[in-house]
Structure formats: C-alpha cells, structure tokens
C-alpha atoms as a PDB file:
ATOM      1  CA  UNK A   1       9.125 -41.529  20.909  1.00  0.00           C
ATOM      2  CA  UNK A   2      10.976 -38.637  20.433  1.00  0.00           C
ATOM      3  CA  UNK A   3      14.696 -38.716  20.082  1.00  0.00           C
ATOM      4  CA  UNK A   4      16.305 -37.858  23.301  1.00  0.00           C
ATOM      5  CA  UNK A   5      12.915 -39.050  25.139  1.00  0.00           C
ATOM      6  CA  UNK A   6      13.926 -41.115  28.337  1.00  0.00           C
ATOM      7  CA  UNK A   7      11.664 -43.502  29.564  1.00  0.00           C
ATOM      8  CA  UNK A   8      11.618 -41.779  33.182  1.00  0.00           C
ATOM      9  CA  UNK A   9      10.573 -38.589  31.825  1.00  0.00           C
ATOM     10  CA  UNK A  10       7.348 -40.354  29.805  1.00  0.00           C
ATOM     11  CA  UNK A  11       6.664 -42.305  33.533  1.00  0.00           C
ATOM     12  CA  UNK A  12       6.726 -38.479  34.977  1.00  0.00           C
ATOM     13  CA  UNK A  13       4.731 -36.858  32.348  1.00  0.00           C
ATOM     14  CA  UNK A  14       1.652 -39.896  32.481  1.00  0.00           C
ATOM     15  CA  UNK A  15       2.032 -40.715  36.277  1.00  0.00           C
ATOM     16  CA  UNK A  16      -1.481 -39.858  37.211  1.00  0.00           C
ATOM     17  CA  UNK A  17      -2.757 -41.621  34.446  1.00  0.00           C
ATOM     18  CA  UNK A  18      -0.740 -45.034  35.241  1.00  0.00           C
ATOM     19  CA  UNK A  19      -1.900 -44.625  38.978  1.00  0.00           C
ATOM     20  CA  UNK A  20      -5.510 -43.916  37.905  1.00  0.00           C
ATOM     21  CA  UNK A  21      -5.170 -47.129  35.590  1.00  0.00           C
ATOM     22  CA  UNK A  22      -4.022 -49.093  38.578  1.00  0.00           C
ATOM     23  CA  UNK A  23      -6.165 -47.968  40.801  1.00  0.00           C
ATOM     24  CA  UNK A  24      -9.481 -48.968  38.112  1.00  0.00           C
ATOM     25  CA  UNK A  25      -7.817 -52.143  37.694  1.00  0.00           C
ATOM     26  CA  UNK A  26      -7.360 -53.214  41.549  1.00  0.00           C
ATOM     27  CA  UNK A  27     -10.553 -51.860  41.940  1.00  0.00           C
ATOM     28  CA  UNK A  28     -12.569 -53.688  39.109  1.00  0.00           C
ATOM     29  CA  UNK A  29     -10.415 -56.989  40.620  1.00  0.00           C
ATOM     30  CA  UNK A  30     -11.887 -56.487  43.771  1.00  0.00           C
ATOM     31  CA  UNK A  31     -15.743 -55.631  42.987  1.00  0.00           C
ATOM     32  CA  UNK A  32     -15.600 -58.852  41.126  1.00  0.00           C
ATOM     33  CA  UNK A  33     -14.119 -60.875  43.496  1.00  0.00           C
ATOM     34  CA  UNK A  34     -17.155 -59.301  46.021  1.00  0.00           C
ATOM     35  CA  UNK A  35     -19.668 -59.566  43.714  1.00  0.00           C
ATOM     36  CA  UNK A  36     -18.883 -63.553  43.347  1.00  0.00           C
ATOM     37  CA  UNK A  37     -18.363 -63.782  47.174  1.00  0.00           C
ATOM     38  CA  UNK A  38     -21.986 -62.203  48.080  1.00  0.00           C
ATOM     39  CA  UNK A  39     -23.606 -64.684  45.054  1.00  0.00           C
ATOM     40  CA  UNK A  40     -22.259 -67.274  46.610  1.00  0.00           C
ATOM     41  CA  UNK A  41     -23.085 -66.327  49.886  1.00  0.00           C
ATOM     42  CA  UNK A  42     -26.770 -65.470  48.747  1.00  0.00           C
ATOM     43  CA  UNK A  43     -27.011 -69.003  47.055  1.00  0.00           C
ATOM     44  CA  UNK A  44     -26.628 -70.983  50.080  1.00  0.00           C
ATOM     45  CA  UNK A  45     -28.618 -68.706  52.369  1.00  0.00           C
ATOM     46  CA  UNK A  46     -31.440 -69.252  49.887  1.00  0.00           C
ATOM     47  CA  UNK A  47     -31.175 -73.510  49.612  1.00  0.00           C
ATOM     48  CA  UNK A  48     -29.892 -73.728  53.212  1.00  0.00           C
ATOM     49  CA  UNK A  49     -33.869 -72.403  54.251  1.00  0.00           C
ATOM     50  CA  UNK A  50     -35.422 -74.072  51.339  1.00  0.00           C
ATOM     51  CA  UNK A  51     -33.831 -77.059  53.377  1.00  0.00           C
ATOM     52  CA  UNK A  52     -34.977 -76.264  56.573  1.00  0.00           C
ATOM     53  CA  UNK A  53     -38.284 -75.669  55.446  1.00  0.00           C
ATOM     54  CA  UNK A  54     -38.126 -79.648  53.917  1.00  0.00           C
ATOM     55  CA  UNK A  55     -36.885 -80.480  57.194  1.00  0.00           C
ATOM     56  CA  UNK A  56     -39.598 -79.197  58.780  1.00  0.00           C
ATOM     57  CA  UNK A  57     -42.326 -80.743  56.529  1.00  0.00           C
ATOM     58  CA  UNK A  58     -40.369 -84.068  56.619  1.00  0.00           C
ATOM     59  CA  UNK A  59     -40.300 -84.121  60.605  1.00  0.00           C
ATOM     60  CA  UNK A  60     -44.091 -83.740  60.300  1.00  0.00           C
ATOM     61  CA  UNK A  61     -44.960 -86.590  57.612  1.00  0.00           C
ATOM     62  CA  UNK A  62     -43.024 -88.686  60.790  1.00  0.00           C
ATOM     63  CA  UNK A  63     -45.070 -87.514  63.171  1.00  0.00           C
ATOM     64  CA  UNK A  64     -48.245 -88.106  61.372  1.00  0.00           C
ATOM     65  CA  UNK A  65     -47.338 -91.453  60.496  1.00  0.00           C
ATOM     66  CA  UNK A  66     -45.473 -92.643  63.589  1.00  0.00           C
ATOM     67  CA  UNK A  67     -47.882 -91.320  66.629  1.00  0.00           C
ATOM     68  CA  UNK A  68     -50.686 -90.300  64.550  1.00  0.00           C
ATOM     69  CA  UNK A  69     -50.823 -93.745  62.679  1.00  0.00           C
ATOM     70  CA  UNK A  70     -51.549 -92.032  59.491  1.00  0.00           C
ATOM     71  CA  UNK A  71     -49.955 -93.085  56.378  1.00  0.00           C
ATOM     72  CA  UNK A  72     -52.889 -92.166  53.855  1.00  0.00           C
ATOM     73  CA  UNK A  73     -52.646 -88.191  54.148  1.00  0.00           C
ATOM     74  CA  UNK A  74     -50.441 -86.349  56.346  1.00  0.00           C
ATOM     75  CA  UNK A  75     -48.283 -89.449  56.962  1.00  0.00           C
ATOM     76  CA  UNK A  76     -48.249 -90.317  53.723  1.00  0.00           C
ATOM     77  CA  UNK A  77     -44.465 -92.328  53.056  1.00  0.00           C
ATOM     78  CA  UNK A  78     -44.487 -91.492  49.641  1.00  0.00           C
ATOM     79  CA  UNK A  79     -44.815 -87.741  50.363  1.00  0.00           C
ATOM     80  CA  UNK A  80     -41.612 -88.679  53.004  1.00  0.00           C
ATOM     81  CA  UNK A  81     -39.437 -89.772  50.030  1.00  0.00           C
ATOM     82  CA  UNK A  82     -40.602 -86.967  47.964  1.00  0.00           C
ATOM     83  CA  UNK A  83     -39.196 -84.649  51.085  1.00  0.00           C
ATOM     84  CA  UNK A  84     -36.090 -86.872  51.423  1.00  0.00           C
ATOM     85  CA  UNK A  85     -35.125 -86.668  47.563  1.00  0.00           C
ATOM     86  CA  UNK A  86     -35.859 -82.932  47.500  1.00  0.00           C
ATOM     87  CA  UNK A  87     -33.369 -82.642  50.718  1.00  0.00           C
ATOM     88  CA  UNK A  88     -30.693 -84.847  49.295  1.00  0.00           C
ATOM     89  CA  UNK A  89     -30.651 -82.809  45.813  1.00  0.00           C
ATOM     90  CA  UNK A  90     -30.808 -79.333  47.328  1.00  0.00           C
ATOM     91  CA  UNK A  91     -27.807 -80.527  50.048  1.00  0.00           C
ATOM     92  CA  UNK A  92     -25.607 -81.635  47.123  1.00  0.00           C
ATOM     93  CA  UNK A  93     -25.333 -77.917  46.274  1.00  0.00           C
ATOM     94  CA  UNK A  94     -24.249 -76.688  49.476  1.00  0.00           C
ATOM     95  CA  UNK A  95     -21.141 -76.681  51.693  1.00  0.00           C
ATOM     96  CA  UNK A  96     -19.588 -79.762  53.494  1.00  0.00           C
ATOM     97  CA  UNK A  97     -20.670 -81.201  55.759  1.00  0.00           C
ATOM     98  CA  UNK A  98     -24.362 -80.991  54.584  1.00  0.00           C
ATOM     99  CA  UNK A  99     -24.499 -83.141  51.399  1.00  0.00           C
ATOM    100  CA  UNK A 100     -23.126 -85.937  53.705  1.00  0.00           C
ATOM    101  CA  UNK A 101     -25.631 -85.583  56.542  1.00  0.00           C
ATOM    102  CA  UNK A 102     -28.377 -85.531  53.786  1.00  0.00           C
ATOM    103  CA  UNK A 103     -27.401 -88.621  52.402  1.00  0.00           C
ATOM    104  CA  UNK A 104     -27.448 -90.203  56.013  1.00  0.00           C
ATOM    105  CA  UNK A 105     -31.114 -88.825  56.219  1.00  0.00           C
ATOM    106  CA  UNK A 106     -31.555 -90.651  52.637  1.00  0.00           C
ATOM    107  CA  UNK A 107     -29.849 -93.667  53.945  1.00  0.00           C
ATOM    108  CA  UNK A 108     -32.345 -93.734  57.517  1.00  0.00           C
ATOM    109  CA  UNK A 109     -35.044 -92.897  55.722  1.00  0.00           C
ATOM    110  CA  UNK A 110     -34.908 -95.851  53.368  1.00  0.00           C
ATOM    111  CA  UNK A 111     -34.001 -98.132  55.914  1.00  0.00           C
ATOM    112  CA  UNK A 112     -36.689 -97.243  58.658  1.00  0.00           C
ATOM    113  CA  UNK A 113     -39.737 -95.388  57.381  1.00  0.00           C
ATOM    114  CA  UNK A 114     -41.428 -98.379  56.667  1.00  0.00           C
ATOM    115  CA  UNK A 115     -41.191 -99.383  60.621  1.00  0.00           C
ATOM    116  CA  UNK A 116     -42.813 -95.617  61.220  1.00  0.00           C
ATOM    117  CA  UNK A 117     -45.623 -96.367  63.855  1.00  0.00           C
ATOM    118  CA  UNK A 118     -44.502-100.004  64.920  1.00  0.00           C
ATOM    119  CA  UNK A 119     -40.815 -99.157  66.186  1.00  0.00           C
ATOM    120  CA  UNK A 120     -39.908 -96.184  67.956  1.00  0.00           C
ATOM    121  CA  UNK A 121     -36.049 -96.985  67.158  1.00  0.00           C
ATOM    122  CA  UNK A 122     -37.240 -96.170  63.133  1.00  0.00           C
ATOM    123  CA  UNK A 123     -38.674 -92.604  64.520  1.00  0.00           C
ATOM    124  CA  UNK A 124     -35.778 -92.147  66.708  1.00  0.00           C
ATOM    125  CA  UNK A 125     -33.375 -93.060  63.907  1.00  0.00           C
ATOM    126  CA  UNK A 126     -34.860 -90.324  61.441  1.00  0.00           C
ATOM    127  CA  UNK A 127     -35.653 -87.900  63.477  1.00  0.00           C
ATOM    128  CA  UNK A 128     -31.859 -87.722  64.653  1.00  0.00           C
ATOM    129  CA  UNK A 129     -30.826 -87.869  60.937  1.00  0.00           C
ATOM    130  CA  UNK A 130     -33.142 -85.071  60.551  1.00  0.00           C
ATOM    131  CA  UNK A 131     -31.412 -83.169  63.726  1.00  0.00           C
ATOM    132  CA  UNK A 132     -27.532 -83.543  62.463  1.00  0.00           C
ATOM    133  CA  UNK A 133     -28.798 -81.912  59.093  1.00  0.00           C
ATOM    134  CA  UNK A 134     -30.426 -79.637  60.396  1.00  0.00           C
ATOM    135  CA  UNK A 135     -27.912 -78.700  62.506  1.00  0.00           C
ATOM    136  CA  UNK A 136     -25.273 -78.721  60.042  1.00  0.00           C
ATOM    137  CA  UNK A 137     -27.340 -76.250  57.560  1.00  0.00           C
ATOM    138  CA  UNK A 138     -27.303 -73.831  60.675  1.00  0.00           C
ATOM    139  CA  UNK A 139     -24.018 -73.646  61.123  1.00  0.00           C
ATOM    140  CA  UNK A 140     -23.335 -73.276  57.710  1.00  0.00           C
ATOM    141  CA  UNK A 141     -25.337 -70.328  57.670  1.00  0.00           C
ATOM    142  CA  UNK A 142     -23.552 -68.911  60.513  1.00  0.00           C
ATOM    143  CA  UNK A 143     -19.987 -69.257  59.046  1.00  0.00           C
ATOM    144  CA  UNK A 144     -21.620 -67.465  56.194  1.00  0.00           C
ATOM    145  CA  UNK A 145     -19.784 -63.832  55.818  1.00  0.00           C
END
C-alpha cells in the first residue's frame, strides 16, 4: 500500500469487485444448499415408491395365501418375509415416522403370517400394518418440497 493510501479509498476503488465477490459467494452458498435439498428430496421420492410398490406385492402374497389358500406360489410365506425385509431396510432410510411403521409391519408379520388362511385376525393384523405404512410413505411424499 502506498503511503498516504487510506483504507476507504482502496474499499472505493475495488467496490464492484468486493460486491461481485459477495454476490458469487452467497450465490455458490445457496446452489449448494439447493442442490443437497433436491438430492434429498429425489432420494426419498425414489425409495418411498420402491416401498409402495413392496407394499403392493406384499398385500398380494396375503391375499394369495389367506383367501386363496395358497402358500406354494403366489402365497408363498417365504416370498412374504423376503417383501417384509426389503420394506423394513428401504424404510430405515427414509423420514420418521416410516422406519417405525415398517418395523410394526416386521413385528405383525412375524407374529401372524403363519395363521394366514386359518385366522382372519392374522390378515386383519397385517393388512392394517401394511395400511399405516403405507399411509405414512404418502404423506411423506406430500410434505416433500
């Protein structure tokens, strides 16, 4: 710095060129902040249907074996826990209050699929489980921005 130089007169003299730095700054701040929020965003739009879609196939393994009596192919418990485990892992990476209702679903699953077809309480039981989390994933997805 010059001799004489005052800091006010450098601030003058480079003003456009601290605003345009601030300006870059706030800006690459934000973008990044955006960028993260929309990942995010996309990441649990993408499991929250992967888990509907298990839902789905999980309601009909219940079906099959409950009121079709089938529990060699379409009924098939095995496939049910399969389902189940698939649901409870892909839950654990979403928003509360999912993970929780999957477990439940876990927990009514193991506790009643082996009455599927004898006791409608064990298909009553499950398919509620299977209600709340679906339910939950859809309004997750609607609280999504």
């Amino acid at each position: 710095m010059k001799p004489g130089t005052k800091i006010i007169d450098q601030v003058r003299r480079n003003f456009v060129a601290i605003v345009s730095l601030v300006v870059a700054v706030t800006s690459l701040g934000y973008n990044t902040w955006r960028n993260e929020s929309s990942e995010f965003n996309r990441n649990q739009r993408l499991i929250s249907i992967e888990v509907l879609r298990n839902l789905g196939e999980l309601q009909q393994v219940v079906y099959h074996r409950h009121w079709g009596m089938d529990a060699e192919d379409a009924g098939n418990p095995l496939t049910g826990w399969a389902i189940v485990l698939t649901i409870d892992d892909l839950a654990s990476i979403l928003q509360v209050p999912v993970p929780e209702s999957a477990s439940a679903l876990r927990d009514a699953w193991q506790q009643h699929s082996d009455m599927l077809g004898e006791k409608d309480k064990a298909e009553k039981t499950i398919i509620e489980a299977i209600d709340t989390v679906r339910s939950d994933v859809h309004a997750l997805l609607s609280d999504l921005d």
